[in-house]
PDB file of N, CA and C in Angstrom:
ATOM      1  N   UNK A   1     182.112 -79.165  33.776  1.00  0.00           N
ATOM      2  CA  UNK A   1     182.951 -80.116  33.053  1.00  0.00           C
ATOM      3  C   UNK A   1     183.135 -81.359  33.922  1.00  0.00           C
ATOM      4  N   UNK A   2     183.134 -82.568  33.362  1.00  0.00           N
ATOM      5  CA  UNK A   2     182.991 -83.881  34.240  1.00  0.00           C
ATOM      6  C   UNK A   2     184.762 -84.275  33.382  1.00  0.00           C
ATOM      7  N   UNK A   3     184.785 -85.672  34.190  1.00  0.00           N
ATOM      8  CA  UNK A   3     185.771 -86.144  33.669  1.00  0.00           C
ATOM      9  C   UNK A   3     185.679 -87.444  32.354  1.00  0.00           C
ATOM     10  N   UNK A   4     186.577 -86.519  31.651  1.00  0.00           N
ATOM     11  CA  UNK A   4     185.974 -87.389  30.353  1.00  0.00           C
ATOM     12  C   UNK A   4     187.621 -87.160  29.795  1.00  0.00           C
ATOM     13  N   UNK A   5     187.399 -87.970  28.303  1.00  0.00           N
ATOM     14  CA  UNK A   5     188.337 -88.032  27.345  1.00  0.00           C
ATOM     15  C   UNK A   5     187.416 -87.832  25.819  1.00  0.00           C
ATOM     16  N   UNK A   6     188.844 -87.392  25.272  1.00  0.00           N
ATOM     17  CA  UNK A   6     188.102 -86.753  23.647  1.00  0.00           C
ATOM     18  C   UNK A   6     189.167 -87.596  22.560  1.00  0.00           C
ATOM     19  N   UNK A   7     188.863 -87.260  21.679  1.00  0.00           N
ATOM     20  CA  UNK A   7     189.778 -88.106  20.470  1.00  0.00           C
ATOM     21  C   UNK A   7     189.261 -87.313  19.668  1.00  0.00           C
ATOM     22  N   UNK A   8     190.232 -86.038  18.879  1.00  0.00           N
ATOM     23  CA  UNK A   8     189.884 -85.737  17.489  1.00  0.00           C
ATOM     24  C   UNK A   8     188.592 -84.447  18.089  1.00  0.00           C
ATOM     25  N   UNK A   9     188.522 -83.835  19.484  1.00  0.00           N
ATOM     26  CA  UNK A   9     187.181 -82.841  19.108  1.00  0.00           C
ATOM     27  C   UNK A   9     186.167 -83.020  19.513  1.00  0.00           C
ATOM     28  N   UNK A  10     186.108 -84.997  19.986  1.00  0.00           N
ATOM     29  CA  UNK A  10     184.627 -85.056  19.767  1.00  0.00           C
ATOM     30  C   UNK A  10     184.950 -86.158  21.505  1.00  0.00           C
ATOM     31  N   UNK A  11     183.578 -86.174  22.368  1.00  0.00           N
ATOM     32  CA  UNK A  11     183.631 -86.862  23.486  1.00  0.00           C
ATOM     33  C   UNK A  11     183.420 -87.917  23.030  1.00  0.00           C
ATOM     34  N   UNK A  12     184.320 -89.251  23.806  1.00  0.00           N
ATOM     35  CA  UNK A  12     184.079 -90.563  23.992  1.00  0.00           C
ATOM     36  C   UNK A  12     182.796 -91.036  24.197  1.00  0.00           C
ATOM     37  N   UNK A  13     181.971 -91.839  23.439  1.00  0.00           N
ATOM     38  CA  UNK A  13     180.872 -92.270  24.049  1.00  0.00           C
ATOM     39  C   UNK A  13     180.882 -92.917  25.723  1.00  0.00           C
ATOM     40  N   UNK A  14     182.018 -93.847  25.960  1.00  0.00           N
ATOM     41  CA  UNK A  14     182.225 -94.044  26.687  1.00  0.00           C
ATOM     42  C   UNK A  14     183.482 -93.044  27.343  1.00  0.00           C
ATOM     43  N   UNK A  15     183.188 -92.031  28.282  1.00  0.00           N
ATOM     44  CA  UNK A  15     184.368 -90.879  28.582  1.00  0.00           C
ATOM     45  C   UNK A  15     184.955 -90.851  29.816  1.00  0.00           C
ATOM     46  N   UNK A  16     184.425 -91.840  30.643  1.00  0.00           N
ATOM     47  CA  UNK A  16     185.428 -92.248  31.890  1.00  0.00           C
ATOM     48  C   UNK A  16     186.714 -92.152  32.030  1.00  0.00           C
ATOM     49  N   UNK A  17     187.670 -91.816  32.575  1.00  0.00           N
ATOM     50  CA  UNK A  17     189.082 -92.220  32.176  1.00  0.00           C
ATOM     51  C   UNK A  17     189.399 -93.642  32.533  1.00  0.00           C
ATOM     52  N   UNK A  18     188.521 -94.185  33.390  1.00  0.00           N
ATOM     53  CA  UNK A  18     189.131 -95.796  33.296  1.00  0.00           C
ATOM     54  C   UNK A  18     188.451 -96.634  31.904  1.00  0.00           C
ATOM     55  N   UNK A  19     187.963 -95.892  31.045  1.00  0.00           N
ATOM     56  CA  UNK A  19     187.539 -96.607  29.552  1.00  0.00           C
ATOM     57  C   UNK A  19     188.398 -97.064  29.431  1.00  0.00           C
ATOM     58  N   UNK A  20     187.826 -98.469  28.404  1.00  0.00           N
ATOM     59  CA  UNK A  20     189.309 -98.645  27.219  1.00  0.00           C
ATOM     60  C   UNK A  20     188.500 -98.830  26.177  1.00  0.00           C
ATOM     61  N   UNK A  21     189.521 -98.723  25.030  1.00  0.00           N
ATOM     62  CA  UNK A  21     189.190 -99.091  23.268  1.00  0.00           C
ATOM     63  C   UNK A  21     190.304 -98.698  22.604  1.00  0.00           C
ATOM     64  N   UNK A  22     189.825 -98.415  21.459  1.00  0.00           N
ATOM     65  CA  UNK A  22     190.757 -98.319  20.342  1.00  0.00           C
ATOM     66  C   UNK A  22     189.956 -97.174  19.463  1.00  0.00           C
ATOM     67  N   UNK A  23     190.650 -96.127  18.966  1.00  0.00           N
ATOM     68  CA  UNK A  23     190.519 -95.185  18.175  1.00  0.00           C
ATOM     69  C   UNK A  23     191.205 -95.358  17.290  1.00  0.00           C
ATOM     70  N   UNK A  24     191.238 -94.906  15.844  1.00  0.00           N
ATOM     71  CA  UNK A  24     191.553 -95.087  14.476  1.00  0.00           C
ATOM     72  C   UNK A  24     191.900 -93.391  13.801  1.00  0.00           C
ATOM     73  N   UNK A  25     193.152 -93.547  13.230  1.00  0.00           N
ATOM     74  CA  UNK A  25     193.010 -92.233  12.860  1.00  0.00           C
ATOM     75  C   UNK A  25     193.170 -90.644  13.378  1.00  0.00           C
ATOM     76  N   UNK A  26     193.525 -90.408  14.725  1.00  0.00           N
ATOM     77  CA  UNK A  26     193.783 -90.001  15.475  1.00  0.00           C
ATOM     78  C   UNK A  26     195.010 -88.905  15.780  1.00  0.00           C
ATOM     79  N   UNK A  27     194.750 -87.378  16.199  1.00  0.00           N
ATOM     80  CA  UNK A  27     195.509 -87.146  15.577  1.00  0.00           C
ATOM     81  C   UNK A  27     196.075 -85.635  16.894  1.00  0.00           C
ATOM     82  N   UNK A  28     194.724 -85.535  17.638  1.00  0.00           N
ATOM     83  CA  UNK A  28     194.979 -84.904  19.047  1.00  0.00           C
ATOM     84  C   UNK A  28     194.090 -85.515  20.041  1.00  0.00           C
ATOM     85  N   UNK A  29     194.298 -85.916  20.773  1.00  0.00           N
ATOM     86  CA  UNK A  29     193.558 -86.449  22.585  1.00  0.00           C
ATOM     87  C   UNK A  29     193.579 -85.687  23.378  1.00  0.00           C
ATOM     88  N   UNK A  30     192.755 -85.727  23.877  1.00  0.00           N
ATOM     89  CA  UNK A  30     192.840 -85.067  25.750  1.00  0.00           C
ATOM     90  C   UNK A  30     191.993 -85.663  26.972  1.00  0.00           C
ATOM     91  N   UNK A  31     192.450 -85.853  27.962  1.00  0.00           N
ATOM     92  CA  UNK A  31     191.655 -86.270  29.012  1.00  0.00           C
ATOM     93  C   UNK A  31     191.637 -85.281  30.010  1.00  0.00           C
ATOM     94  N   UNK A  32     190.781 -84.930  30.579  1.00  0.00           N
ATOM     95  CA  UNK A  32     190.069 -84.011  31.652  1.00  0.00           C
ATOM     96  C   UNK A  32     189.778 -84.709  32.731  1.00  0.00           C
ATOM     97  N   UNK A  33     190.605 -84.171  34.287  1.00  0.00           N
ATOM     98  CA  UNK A  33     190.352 -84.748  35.358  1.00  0.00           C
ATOM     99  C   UNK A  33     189.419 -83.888  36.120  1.00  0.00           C
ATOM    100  N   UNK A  34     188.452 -83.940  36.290  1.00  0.00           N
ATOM    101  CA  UNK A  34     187.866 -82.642  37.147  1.00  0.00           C
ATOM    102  C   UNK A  34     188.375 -82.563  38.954  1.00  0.00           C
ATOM    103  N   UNK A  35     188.708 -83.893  39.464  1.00  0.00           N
ATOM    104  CA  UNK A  35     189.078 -84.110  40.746  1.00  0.00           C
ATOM    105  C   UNK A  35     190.506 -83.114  40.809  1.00  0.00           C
ATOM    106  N   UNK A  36     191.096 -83.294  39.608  1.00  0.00           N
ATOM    107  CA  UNK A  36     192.536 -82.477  39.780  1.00  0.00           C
ATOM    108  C   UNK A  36     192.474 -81.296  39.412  1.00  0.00           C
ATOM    109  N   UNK A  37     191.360 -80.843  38.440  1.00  0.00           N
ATOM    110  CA  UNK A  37     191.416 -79.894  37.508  1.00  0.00           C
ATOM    111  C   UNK A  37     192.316 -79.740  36.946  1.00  0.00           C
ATOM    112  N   UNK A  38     192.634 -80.815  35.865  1.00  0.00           N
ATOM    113  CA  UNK A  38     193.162 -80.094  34.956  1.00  0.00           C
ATOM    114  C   UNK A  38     192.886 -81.240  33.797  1.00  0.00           C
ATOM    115  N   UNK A  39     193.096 -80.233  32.632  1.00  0.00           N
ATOM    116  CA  UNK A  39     193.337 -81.205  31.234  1.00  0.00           C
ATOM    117  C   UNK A  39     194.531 -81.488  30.712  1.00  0.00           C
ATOM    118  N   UNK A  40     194.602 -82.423  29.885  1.00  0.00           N
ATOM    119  CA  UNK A  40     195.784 -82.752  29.237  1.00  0.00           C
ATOM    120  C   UNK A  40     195.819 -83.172  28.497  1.00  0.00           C
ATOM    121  N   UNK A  41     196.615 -82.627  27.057  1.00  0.00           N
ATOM    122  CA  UNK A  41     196.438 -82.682  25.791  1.00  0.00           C
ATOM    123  C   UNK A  41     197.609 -83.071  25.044  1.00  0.00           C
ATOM    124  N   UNK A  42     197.412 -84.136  23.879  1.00  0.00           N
ATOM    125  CA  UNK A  42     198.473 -84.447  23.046  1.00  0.00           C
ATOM    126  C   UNK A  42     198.006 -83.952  21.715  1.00  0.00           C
ATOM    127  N   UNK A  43     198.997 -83.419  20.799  1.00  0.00           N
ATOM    128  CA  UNK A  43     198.717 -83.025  19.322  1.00  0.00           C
ATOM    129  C   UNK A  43     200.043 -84.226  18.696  1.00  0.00           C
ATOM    130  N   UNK A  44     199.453 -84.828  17.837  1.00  0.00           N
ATOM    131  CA  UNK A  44     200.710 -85.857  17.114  1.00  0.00           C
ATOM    132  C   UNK A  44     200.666 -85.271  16.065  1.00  0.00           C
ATOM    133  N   UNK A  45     201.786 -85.266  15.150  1.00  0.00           N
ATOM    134  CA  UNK A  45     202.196 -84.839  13.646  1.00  0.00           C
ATOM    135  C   UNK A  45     201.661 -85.852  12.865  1.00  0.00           C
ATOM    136  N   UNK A  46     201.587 -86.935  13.237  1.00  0.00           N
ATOM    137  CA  UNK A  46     201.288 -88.134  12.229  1.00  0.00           C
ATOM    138  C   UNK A  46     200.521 -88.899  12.907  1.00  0.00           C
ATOM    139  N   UNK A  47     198.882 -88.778  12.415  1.00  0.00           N
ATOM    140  CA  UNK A  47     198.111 -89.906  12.525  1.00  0.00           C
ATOM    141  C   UNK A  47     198.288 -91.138  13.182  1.00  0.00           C
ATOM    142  N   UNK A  48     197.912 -91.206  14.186  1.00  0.00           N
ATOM    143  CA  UNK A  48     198.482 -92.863  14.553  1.00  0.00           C
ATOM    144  C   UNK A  48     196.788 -93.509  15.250  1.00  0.00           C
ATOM    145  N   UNK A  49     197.209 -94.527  15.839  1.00  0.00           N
ATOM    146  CA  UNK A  49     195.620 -95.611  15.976  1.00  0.00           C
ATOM    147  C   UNK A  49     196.071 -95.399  18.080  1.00  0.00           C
ATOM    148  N   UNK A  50     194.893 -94.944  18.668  1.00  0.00           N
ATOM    149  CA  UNK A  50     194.456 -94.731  20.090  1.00  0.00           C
ATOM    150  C   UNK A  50     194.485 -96.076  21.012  1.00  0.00           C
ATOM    151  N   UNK A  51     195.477 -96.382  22.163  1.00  0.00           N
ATOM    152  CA  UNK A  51     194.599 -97.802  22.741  1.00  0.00           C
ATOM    153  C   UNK A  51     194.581 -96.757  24.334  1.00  0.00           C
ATOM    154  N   UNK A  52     193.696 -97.331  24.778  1.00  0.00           N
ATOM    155  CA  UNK A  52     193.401 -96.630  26.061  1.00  0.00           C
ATOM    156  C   UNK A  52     192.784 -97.764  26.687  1.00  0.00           C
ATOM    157  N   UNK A  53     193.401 -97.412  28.152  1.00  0.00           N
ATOM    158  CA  UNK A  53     192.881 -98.731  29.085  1.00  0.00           C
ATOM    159  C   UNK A  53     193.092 -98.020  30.150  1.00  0.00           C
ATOM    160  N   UNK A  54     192.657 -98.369  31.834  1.00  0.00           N
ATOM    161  CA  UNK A  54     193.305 -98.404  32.874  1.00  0.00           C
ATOM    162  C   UNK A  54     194.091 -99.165  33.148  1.00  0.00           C
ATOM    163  N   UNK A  55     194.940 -98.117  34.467  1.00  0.00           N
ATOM    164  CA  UNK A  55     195.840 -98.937  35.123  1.00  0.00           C
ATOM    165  C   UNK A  55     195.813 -99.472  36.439  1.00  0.00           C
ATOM    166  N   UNK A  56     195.270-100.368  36.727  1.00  0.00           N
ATOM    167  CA  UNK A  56     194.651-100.844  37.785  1.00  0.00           C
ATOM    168  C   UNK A  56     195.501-102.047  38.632  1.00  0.00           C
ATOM    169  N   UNK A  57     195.202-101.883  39.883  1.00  0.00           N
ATOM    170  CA  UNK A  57     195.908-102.936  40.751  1.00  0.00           C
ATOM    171  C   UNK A  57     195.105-103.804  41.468  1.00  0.00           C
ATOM    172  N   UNK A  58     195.147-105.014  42.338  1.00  0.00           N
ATOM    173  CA  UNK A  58     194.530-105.573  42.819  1.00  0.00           C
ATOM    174  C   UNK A  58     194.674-105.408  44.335  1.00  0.00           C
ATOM    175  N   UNK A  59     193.461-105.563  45.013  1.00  0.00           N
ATOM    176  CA  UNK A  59     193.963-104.795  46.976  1.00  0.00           C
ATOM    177  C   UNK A  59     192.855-106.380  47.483  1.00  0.00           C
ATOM    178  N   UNK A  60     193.213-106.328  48.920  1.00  0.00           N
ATOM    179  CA  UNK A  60     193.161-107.562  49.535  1.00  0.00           C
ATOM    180  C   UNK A  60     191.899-106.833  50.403  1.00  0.00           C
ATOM    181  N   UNK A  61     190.934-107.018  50.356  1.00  0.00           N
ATOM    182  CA  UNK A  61     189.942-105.907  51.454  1.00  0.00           C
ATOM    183  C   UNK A  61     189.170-106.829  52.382  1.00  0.00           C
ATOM    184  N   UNK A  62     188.141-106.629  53.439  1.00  0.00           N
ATOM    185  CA  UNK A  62     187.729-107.340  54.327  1.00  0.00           C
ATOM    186  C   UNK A  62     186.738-108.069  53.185  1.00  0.00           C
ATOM    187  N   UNK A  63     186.100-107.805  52.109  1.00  0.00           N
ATOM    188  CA  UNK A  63     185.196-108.104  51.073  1.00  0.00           C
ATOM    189  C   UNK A  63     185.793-109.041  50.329  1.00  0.00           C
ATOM    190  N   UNK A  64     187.149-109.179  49.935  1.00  0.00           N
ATOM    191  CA  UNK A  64     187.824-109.655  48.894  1.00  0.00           C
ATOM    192  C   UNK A  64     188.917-109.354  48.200  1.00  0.00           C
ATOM    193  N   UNK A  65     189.155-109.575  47.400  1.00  0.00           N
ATOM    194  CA  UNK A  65     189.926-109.129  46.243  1.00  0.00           C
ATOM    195  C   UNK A  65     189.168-107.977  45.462  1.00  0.00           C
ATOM    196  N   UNK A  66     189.760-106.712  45.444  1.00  0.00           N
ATOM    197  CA  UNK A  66     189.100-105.585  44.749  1.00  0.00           C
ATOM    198  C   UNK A  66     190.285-104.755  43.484  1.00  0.00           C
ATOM    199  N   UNK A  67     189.596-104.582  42.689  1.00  0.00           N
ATOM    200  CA  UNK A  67     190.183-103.341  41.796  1.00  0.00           C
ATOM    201  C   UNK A  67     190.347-102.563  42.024  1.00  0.00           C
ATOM    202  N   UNK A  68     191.286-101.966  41.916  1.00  0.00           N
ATOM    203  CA  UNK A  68     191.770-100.502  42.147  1.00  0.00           C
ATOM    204  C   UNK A  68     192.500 -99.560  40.839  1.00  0.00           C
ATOM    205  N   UNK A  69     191.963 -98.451  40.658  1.00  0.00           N
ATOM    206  CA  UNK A  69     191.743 -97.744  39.802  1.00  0.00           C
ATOM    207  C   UNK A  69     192.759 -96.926  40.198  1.00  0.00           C
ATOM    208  N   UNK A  70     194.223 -96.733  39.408  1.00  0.00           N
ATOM    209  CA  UNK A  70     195.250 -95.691  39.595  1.00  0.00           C
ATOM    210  C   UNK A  70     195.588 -95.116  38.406  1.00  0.00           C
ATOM    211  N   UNK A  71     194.996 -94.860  37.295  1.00  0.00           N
ATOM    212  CA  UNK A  71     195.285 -94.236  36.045  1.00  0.00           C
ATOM    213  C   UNK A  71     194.640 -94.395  34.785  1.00  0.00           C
ATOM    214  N   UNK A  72     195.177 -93.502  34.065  1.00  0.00           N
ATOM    215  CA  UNK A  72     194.936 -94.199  32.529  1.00  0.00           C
ATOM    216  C   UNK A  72     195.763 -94.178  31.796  1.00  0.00           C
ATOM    217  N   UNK A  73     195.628 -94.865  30.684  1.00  0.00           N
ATOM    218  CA  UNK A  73     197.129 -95.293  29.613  1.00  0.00           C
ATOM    219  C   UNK A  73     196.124 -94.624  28.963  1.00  0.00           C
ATOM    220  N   UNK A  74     197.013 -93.677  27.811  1.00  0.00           N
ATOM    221  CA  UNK A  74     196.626 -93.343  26.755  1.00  0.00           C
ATOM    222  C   UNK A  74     197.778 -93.603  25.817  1.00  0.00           C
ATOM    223  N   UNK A  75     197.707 -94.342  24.818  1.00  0.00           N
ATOM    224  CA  UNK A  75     198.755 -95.070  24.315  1.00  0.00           C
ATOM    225  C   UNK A  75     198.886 -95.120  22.322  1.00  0.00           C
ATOM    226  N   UNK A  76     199.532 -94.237  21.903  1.00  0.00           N
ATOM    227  CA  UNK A  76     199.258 -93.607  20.760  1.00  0.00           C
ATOM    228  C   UNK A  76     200.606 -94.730  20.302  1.00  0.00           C
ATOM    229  N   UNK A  77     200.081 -95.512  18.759  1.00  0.00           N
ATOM    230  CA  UNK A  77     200.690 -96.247  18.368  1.00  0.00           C
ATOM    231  C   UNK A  77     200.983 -96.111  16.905  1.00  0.00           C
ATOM    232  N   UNK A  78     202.011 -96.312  15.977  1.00  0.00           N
ATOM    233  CA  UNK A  78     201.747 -96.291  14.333  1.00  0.00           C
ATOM    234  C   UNK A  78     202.504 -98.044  13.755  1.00  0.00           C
ATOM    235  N   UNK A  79     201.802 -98.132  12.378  1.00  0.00           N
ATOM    236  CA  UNK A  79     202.451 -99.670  12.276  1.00  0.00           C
ATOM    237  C   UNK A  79     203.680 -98.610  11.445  1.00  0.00           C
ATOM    238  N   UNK A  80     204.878 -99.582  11.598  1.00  0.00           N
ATOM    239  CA  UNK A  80     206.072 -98.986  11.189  1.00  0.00           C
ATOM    240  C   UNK A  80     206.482 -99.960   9.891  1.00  0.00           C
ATOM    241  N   UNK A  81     207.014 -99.621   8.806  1.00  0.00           N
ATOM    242  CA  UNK A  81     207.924-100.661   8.048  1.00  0.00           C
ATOM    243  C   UNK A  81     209.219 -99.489   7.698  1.00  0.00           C
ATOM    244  N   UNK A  82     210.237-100.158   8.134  1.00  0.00           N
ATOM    245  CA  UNK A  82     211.442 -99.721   7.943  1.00  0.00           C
ATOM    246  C   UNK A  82     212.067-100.335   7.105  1.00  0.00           C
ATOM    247  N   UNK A  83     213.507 -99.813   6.680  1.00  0.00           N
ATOM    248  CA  UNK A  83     214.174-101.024   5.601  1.00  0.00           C
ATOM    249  C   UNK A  83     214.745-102.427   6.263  1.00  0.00           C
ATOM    250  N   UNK A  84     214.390-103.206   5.835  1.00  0.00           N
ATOM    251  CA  UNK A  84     215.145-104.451   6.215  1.00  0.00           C
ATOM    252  C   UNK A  84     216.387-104.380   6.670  1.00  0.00           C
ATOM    253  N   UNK A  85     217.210-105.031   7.400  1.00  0.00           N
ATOM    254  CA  UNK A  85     218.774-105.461   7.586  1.00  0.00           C
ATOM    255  C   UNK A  85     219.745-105.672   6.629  1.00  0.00           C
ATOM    256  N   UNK A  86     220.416-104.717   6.347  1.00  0.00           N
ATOM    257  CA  UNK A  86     221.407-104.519   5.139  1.00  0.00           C
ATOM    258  C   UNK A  86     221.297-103.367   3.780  1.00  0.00           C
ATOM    259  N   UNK A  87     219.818-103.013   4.239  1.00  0.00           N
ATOM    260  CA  UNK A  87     219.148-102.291   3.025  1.00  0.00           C
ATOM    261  C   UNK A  87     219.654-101.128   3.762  1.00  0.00           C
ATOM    262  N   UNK A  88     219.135 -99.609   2.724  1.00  0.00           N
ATOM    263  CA  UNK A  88     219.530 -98.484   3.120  1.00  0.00           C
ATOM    264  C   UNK A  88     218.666 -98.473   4.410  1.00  0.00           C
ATOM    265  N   UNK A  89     219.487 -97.528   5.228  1.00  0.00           N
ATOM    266  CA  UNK A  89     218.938 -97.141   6.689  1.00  0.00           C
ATOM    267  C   UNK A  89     217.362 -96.684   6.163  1.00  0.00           C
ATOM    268  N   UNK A  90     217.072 -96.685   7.104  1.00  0.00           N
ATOM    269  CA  UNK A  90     215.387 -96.072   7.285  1.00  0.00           C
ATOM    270  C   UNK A  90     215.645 -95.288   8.157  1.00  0.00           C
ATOM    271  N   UNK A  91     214.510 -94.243   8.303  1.00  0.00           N
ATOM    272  CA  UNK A  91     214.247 -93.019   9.763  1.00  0.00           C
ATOM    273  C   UNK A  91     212.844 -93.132  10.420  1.00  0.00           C
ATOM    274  N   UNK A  92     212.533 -93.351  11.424  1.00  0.00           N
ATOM    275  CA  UNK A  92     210.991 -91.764  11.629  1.00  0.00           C
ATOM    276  C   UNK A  92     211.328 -91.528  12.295  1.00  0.00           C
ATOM    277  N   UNK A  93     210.379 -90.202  12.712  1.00  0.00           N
ATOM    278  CA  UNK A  93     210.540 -89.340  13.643  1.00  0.00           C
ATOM    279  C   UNK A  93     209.219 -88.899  13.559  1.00  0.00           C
ATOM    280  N   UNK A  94     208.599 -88.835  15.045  1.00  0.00           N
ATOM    281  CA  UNK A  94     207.155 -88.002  15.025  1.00  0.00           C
ATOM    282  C   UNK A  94     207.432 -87.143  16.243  1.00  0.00           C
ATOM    283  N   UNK A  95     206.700 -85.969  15.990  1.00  0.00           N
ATOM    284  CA  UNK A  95     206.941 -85.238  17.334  1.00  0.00           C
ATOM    285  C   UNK A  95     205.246 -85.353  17.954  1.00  0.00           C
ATOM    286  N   UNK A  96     205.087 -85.308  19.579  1.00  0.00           N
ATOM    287  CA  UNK A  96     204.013 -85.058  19.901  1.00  0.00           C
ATOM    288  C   UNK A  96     204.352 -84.080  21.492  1.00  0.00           C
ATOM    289  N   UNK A  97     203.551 -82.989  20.920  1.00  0.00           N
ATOM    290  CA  UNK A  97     202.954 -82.219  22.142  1.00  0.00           C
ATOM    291  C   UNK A  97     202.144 -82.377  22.828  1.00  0.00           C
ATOM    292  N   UNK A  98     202.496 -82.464  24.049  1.00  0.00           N
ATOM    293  CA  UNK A  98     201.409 -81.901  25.193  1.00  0.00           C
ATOM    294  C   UNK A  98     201.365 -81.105  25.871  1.00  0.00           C
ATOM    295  N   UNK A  99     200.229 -80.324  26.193  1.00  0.00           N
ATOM    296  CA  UNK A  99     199.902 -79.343  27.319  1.00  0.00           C
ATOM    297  C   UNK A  99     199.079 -79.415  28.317  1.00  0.00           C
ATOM    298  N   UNK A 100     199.312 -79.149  29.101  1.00  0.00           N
ATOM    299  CA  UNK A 100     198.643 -78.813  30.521  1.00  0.00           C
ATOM    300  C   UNK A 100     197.594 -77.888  30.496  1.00  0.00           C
ATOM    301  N   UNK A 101     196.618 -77.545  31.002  1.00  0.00           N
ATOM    302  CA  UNK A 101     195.719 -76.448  31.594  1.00  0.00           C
ATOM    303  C   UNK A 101     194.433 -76.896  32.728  1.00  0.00           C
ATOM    304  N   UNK A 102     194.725 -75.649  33.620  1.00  0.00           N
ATOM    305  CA  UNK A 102     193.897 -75.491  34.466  1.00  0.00           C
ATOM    306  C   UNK A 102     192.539 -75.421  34.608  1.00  0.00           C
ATOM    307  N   UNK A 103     191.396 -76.205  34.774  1.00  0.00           N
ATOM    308  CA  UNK A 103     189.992 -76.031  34.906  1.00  0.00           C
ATOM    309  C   UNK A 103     189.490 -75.002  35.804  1.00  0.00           C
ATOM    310  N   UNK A 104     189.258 -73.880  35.258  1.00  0.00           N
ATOM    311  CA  UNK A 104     188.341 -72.582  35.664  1.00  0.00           C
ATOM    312  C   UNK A 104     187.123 -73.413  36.684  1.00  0.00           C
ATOM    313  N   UNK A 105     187.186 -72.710  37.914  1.00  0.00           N
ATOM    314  CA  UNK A 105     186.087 -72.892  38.628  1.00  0.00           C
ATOM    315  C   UNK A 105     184.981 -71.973  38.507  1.00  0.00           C
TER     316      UNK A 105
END
């Protein structure tokens, strides 16, 4: 197992964890670290749209200015319309799970 990310079941064409894009439709993720071993998984109740990026910093090196690679955002979003100001209240509520597991050597 390498380190990758999934959307929905299926591997990222691009499966790096420092990818970014946008997924549509979306409804469980997981990213797999093999350096840490482990995976990690979200299940959402409600469909929402994927943005994924790194989180990266900038370092001062004898070379230059370099990137530095400290994470990934996995960033599960929905468009919302609620009631206007004055209208009856509105609600949501989504629940999302995640789990942990260990990569078998």
């Amino acid at each position: 197992m390498e380190n990758e990310q999934q959307v929905d079941g299926r591997v990222l064409k691009d499966r790096r964890l420092r990818s970014q894009g946008e997924e549509a439709g979306v409804t469980t993720f997981s990213s797999t670290d093999e350096w840490m071993r482990v995976v990690s998984t979200w299940e959402l109740e409600k469909q929402a749209t994927l943005w994924r990026f790194p989180l990266e910093t900038v370092s001062l090196s004898e070379s230059g200015f370099e990137r530095l690679y400290q994470g990934s955002i996995l960033m599960p979003f929905w468009d919302l319309d609620l009631a206007a100001q004055g209208e009856a209240s509105s609600q949501w509520t989504i629940r999302i799970k995640q789990s942990l597991s260990m990569i078998e050597q």
